[in-house]
Protein backbone atom coordinates (compact mmCIF):
# COMPACT_ATOMS: atom_id res chain seq x y z
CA UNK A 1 -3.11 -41.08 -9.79
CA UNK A 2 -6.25 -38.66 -10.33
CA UNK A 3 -6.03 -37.24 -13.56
CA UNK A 4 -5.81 -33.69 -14.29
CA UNK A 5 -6.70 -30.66 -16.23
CA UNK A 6 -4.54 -30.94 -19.19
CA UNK A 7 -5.83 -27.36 -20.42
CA UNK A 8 -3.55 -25.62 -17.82
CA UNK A 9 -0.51 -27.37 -19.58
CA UNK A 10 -1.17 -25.21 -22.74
CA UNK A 11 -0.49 -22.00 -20.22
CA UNK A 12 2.04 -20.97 -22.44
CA UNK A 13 4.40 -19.01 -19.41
CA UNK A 14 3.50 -18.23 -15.51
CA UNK A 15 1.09 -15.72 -14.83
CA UNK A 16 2.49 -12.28 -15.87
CA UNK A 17 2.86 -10.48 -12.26
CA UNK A 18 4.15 -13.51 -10.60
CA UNK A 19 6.99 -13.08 -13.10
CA UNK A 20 7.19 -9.79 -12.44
CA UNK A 21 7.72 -10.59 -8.10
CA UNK A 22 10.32 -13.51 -9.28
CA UNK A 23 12.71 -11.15 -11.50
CA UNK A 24 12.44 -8.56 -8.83
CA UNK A 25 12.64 -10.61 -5.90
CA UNK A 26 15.94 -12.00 -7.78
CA UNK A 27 17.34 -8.59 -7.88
CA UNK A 28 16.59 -8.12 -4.81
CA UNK A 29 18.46 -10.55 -3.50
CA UNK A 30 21.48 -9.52 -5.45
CA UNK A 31 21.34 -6.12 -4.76
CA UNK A 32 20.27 -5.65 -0.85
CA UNK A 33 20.63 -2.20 -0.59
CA UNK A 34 18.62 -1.21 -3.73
CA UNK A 35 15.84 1.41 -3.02
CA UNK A 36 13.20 0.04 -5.72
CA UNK A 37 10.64 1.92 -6.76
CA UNK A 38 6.93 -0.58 -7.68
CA UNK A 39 4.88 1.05 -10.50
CA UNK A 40 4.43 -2.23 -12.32
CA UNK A 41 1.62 -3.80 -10.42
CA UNK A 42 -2.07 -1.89 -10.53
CA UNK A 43 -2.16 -1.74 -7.02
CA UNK A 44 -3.18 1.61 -5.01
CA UNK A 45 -1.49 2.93 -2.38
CA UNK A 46 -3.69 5.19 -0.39
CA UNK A 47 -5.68 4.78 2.51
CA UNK A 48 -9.48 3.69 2.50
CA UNK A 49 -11.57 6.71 2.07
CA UNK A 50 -12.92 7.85 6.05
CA UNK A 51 -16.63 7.38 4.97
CA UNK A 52 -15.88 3.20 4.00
CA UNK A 53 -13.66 2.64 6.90
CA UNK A 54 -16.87 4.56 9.36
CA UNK A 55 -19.64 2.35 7.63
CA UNK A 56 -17.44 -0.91 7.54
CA UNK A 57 -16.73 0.06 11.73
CA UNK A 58 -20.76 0.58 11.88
CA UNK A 59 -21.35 -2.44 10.64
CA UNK A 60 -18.81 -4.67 12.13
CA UNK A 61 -20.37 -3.25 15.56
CA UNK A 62 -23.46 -4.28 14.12
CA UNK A 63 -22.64 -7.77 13.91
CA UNK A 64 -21.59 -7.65 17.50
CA UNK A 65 -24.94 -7.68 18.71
CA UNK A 66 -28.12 -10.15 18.95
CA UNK A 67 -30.38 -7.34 17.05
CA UNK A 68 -28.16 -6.90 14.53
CA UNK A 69 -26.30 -9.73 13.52
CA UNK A 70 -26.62 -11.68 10.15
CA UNK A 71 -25.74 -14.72 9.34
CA UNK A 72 -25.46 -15.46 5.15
CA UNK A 73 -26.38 -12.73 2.96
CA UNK A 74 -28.18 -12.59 -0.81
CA UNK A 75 -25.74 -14.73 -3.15
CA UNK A 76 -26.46 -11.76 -5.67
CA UNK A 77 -25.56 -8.48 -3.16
CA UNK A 78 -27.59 -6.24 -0.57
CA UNK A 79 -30.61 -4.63 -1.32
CA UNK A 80 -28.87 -1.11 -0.34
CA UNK A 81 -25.96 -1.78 -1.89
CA UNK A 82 -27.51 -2.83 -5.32
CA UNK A 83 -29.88 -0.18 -5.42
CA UNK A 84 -27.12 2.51 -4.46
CA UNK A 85 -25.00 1.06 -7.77
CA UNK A 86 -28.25 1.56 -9.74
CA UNK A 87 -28.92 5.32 -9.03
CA UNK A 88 -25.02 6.04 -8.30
CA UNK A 89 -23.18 5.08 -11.01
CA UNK A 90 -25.85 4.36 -14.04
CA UNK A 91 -28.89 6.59 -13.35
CA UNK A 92 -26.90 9.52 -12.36
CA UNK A 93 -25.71 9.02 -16.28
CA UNK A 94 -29.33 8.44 -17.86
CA UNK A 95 -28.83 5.13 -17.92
CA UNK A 96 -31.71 2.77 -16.85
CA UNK A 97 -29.97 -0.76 -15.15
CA UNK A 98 -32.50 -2.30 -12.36
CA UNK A 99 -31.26 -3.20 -9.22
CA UNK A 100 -31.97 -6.71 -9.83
CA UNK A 101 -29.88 -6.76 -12.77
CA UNK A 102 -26.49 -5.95 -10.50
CA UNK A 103 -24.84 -9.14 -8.78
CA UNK A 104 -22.47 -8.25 -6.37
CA UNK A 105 -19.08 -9.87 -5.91
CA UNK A 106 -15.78 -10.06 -4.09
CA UNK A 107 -13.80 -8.45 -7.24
CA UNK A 108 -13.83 -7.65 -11.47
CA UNK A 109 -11.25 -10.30 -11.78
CA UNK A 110 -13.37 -13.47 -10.60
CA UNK A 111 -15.75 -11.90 -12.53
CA UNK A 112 -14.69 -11.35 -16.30
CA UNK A 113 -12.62 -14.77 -15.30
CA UNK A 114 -16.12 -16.88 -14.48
CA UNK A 115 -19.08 -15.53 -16.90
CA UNK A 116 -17.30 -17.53 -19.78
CA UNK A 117 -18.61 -20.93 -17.43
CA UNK A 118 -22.37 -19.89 -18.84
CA UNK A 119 -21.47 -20.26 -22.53
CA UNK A 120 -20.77 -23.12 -24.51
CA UNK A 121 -17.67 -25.14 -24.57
CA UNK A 122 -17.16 -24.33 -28.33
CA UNK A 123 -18.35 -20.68 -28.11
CA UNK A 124 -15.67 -18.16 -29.92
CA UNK A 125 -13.87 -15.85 -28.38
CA UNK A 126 -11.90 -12.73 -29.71
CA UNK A 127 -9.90 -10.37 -27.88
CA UNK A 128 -7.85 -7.16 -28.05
CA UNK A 129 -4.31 -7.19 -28.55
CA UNK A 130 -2.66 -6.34 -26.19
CA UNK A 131 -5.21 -7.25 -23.54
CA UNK A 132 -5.82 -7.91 -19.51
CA UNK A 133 -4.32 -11.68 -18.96
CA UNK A 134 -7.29 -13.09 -17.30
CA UNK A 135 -9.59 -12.75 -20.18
CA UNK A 136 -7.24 -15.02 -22.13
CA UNK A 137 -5.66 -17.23 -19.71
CA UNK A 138 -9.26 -18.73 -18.26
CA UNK A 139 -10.59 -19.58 -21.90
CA UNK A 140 -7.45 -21.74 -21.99
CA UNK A 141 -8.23 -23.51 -19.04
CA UNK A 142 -11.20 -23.85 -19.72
CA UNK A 143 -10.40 -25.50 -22.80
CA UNK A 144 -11.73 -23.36 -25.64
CA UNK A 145 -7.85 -22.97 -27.28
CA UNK A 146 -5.57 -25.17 -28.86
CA UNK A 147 -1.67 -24.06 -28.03
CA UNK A 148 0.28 -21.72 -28.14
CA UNK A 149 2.02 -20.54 -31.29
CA UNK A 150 5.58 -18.64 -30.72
CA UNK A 151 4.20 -15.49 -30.20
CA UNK A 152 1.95 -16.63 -27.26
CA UNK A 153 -0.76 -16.61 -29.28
CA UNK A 154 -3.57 -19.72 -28.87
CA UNK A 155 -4.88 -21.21 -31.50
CA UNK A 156 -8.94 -20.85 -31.33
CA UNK A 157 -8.90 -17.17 -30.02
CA UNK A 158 -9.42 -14.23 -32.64
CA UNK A 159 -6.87 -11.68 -31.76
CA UNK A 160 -7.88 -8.31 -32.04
CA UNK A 161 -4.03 -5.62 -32.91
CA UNK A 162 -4.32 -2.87 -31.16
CA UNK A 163 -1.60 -0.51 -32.60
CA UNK A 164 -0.41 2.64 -32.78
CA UNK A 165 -1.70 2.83 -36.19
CA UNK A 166 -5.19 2.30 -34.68
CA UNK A 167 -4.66 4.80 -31.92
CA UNK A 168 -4.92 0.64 -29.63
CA UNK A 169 -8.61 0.47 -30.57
CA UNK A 170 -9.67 -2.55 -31.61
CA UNK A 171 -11.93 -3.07 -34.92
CA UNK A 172 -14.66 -5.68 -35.10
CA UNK A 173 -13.20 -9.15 -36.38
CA UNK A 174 -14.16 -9.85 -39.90
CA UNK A 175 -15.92 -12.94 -38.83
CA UNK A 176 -18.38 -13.81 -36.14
CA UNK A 177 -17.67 -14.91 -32.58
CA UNK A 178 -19.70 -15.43 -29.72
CA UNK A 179 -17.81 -13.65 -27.44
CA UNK A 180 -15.61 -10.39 -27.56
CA UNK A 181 -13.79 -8.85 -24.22
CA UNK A 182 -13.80 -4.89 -24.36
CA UNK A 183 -12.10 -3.04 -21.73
CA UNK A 184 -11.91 0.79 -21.52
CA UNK A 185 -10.40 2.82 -20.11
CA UNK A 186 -7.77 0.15 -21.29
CA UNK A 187 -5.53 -1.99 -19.16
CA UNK A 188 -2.68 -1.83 -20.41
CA UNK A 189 -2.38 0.93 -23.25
CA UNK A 190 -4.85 3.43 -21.07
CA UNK A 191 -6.76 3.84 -24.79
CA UNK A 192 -10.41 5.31 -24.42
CA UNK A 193 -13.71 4.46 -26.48
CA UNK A 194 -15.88 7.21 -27.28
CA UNK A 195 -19.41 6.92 -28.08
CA UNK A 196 -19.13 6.51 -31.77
CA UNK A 197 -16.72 3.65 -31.56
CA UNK A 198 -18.46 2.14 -28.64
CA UNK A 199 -21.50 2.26 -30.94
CA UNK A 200 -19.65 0.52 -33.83
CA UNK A 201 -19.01 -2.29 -31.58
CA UNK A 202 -22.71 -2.50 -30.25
CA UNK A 203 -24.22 -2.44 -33.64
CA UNK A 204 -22.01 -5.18 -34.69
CA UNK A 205 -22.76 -7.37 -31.64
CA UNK A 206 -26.47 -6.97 -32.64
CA UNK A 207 -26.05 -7.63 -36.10
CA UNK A 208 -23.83 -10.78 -35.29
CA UNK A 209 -25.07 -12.47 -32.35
CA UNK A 210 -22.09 -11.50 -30.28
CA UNK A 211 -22.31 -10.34 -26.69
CA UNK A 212 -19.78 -8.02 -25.96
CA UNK A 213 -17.67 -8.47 -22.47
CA UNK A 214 -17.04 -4.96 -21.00
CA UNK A 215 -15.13 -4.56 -18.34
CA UNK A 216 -15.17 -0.73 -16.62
CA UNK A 217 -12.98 -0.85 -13.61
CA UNK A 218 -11.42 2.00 -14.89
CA UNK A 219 -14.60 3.96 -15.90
CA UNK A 220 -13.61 6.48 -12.63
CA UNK A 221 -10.52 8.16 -14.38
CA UNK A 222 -12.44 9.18 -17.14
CA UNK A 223 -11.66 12.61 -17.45
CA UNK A 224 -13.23 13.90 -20.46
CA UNK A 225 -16.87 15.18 -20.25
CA UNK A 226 -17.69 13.83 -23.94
CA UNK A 227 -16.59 10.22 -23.24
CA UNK A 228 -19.57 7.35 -22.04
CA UNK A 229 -18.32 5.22 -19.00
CA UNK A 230 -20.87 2.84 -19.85
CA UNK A 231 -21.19 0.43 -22.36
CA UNK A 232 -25.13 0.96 -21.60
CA UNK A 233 -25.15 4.56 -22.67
CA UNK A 234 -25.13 3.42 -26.00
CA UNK A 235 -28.54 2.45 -27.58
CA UNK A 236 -28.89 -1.63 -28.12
CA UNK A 237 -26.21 -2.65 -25.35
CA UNK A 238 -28.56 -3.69 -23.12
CA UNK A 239 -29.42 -6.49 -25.71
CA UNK A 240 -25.68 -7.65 -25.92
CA UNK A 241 -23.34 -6.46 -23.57
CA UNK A 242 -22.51 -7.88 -19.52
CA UNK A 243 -20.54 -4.98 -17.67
CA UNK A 244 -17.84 -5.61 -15.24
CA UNK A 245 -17.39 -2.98 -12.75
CA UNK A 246 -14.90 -2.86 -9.72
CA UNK A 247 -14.04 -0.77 -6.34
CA UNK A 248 -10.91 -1.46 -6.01
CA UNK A 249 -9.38 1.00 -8.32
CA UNK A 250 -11.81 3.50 -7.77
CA UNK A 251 -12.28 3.39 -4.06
CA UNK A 252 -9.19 1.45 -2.58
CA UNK A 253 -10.51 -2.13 -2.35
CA UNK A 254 -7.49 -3.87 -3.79
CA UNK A 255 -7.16 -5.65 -0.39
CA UNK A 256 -11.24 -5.51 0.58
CA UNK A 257 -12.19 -6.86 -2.68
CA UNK A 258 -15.27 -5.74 -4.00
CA UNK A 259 -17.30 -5.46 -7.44
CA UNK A 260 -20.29 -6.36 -9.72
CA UNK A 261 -21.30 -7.05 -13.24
CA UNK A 262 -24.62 -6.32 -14.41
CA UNK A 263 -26.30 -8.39 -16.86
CA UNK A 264 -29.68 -6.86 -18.04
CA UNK A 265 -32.57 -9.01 -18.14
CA UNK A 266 -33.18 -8.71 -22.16
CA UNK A 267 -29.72 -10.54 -22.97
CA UNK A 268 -30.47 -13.78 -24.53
CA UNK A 269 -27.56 -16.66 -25.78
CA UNK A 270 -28.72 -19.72 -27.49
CA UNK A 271 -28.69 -23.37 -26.40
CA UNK A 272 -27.86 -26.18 -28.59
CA UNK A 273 -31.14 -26.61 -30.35
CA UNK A 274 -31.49 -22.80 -31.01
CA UNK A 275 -33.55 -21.36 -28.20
CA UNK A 276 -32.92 -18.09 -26.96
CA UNK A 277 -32.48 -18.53 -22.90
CA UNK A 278 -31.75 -15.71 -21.02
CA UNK A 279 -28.33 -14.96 -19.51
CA UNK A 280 -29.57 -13.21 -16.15
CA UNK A 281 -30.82 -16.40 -15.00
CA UNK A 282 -27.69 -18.57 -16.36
CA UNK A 283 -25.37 -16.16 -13.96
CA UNK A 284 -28.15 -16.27 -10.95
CA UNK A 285 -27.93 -19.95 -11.03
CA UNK A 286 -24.13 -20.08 -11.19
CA UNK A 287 -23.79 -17.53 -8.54
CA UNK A 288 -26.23 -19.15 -6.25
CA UNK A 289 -24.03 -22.38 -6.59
CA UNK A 290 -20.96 -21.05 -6.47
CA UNK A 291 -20.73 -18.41 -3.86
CA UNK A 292 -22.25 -17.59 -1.03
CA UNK A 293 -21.71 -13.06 -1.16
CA UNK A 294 -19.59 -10.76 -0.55
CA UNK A 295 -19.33 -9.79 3.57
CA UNK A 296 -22.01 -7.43 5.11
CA UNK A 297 -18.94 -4.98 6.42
CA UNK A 298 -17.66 -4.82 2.98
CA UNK A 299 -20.95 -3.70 0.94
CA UNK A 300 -21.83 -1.37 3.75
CA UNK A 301 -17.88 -0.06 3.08
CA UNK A 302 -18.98 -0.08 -0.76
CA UNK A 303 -22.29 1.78 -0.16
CA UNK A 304 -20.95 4.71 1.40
CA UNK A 305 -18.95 5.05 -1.66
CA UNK A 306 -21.82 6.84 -3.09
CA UNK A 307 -22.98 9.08 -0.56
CA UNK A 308 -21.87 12.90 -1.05
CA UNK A 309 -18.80 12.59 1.33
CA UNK A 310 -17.71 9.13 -0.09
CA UNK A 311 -18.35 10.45 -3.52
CA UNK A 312 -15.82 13.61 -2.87
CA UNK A 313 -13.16 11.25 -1.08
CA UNK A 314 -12.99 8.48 -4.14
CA UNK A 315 -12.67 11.67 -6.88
CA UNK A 316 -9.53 13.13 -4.14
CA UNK A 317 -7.86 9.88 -4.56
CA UNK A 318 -9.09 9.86 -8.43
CA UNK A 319 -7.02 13.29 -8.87
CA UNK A 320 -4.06 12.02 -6.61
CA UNK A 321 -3.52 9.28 -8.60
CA UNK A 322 -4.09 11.17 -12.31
CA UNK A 323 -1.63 13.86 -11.45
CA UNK A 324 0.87 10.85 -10.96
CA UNK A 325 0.12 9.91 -14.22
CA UNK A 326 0.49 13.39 -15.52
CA UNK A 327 3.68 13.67 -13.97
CA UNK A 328 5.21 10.45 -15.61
CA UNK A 329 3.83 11.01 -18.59
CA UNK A 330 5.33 14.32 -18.96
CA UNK A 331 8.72 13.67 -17.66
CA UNK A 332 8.79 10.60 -20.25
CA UNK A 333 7.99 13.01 -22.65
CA UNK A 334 10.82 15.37 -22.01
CA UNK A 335 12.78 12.70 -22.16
CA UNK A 336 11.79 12.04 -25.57
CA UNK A 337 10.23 8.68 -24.99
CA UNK A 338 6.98 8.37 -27.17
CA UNK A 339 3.93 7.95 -24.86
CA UNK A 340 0.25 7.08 -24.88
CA UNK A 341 -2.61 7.05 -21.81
CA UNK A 342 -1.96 8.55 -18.89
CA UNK A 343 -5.29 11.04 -19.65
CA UNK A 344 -8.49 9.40 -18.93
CA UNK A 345 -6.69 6.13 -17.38
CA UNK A 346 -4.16 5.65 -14.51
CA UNK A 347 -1.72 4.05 -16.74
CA UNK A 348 1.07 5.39 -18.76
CA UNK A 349 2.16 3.29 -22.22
CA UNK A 350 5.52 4.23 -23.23
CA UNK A 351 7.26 2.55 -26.48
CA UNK A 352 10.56 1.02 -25.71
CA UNK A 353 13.41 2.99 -27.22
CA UNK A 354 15.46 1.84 -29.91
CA UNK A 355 13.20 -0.82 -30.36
CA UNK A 356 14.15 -2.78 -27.12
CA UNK A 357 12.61 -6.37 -26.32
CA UNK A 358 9.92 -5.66 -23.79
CA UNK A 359 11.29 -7.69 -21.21
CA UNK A 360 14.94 -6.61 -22.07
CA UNK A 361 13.79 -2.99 -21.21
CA UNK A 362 12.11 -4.23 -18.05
CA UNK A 363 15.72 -5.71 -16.68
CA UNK A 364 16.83 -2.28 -17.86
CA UNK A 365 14.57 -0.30 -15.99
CA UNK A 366 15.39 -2.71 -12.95
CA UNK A 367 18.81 -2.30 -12.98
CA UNK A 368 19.42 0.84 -14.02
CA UNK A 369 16.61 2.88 -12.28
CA UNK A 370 16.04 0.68 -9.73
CA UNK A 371 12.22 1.06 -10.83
CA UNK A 372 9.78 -1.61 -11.39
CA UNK A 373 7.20 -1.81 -14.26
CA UNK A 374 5.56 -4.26 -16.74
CA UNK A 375 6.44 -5.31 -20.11
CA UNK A 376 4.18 -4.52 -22.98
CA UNK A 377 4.97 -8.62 -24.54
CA UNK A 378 3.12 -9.84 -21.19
CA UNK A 379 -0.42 -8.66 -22.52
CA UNK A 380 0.18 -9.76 -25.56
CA UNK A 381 2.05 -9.91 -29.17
CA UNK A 382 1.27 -6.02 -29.67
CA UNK A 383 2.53 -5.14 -26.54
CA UNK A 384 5.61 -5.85 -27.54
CA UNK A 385 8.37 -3.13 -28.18
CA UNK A 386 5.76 -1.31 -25.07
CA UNK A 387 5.80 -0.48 -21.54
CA UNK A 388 3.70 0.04 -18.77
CA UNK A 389 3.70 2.62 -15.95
CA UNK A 390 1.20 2.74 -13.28
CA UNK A 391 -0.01 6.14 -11.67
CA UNK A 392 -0.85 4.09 -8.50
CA UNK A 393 2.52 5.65 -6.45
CA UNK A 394 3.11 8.03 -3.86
CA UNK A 395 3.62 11.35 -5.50
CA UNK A 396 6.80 11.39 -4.00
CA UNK A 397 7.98 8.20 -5.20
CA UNK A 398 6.80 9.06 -8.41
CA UNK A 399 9.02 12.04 -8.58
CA UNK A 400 11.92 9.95 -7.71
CA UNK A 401 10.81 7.25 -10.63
CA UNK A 402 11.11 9.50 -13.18
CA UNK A 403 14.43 11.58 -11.75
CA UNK A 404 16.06 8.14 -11.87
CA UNK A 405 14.76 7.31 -15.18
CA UNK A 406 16.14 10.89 -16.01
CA UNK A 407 19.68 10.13 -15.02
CA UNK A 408 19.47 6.45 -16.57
CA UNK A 409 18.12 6.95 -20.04
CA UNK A 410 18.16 10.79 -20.77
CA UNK A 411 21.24 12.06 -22.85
């Protein structure tokens, strides 16, 4: 029999939203006529924006004909597309990233999953606690973790508390890594960096070696003027930091799939006799091997994202979705539930009351409310005695969430 990865036995439970599906899809099935309500998954809920579906129609036409079809595209994006990312979303913010430093790609999550195949097999890794699943679950597969202890943590992996205490910011670890994953606004606990703490973390990356992992897809919901949404727009990141960035949040492309990471051509990592090689290259070499683009239809859908009538449709669906959040985060409120995010990130983080088991106040939620959301424990050993909400409803079904979770936990 071929032998197999043994790292994916250290997986310490199933994926976190495919447990989510099976509990509900259990309920379900016990309770047929139940009217649930889905604000567990990040998923978003309104239409494409007019000016993506137009261009995507333009160029699917396109393709359609002798003159204009095209076969395989640049591994690493389209010219117009890359060059729109560069003045659209960093120059527009007096931030300097070349075109040629963007590699575009079906989606964030394949993303912050595959840059750890460029580093070593024994580089370190930390990351926050709680934190996105992905970052953690593809170091164990790919085999830089021992097991799990009982708290799902793996042994090998610097865990980073994010707390209340700490207002869920993470502080440098007291020791060096190679590697640390940043993500703000935050998935799950909707925490924001500002510059200052954004610059702690760059100066220690310097002074340590470290490149930091920074993953933006939430950089749209930034509400606050003061507030970077790019780990660039601090001084020194471009000599230790890769940026993830995503459409699907921002524009709709949850089902189109769409994204980039940039990785500025001054980064450097060491091989195993010390020489600095630079990482730009690494990624262009693994992306040249491994996949062959994103589709023409879908970066002409992304590019229109930053003309002036794409720009104004993505910010109406921004402010759709943040006046959800509003909304649950004020009815939780009134309800006396302590609650965090919700303010410059679509996702609410409530604590559990009376000190409830994350997943005990999930099946609560479930049966009680009839309303679906994700346990704090499933991002990590901080997140538990949390919650999470999602903002990405209809505002109509948000109402109804939080009337239900009125009549079911209010006194």
């Amino acid at each position: 029999m071929a032998r197999i990865n043994d790292n994916y036995l250290k997986l310490a439970a199933g994926y976190l939203f495919p447990e989510i599906s099976r509990r509900v899809d259990a309920f379900r099935e016990s309770h047929p006529d139940a009217a649930i309500i889905p604000l567990g998954i990040g998923d978003v809920v309104l239409p494409l924006p007019q000016s993506v579906r137009d261009a995507m129609h333009r160029a699917v036409d396109e393709l359609g004909t002798d003159e204009g079809f095209r076969g395989y595209g640049p591994y690493e994006g389209y010219d117009f597309l890359r060059e729109a990312i560069a003045e659209g979303d960093f120059r527009s913010r007096g931030v300097e990233v070349s075109p040629d430093e963007i590699f575009v790609s079906d989606g964030s999550k394949c993303d912050s999953a595959n840059i750890q195949e460029i580093f070593a097999q024994s580089a370190t890794i930390a990351v926050p606690d709680p934190v996105y699943p992905v970052y953690v679950d593809t170091n164990v597969m790919a085999g830089r973790t021992g097991v799990a202890d009982a708290d799902g943590r793996y042994q090998g992996i610097e865990y980073l508390p994010c707390t209340e205490q700490n207002g869920f910011l993470p502080e440098p670890p007291s020791r060096p890594v190679d590697l640390v994953y940043l993500c703000f606004p935050n998935n799950p606990t909707g925490a924001v960096a500002d510059r200052a703490a954004l610059g702690r973390w760059v100066a220690w990356a310097r002074e340590n070696g470290a490149v930091l992992l920074f993953d933006a897809a939430y950089e749209l919901y930034i509400g606050e003027p003061e507030l970077p949404h790019s780990i660039y727009e601090i001084e020194g990141a471009r000599e230790c930091a890769i940026e993830f960035r995503s459409f699907s949040k921002s524009a709709g492309f949850t089902g189109v799939r769409c994204g980039y990471v940039v990785i500025p051509r001054e980064l450097e990592g060491r091989d195993e006799s010390g020489r600095a090689v630079g990482l730009h290259g690494l990624w262009a070499r693994r992306s040249n091997t491994k996949f062959n683009g994103a589709s023409y239809p879908v970066q002409c859908g992304a590019a229109a994202v930053y003309t002036d009538a794409g720009r104004r449709e993505i910010l109406a669906n921004r402010d759709y979705y943040m006046a959800n959040a509003r909304q649950i985060r004020q009815g939780l409120d009134e309800l006396g539930f302590t609650v965090y995010g919700g303010v410059n990130a679509p996702y609410v983080w409530l604590k559990t009351p009376g000190g409830a088991g994350s997943w005990d106040f999930f099946d609560a939620m479930l049966e009680r409310a009839n309303v679906v959301g994700t346990p704090g424990a499933g991002f990590g050993a901080c997140g538990e005695g949390f919650f999470r909400l999602s903002a990405f409803g209809r505002e109509d079904a948000i109402k109804e969430a939080i009337d239900r979770i009125r009549q079911a936990f209010g006194s």
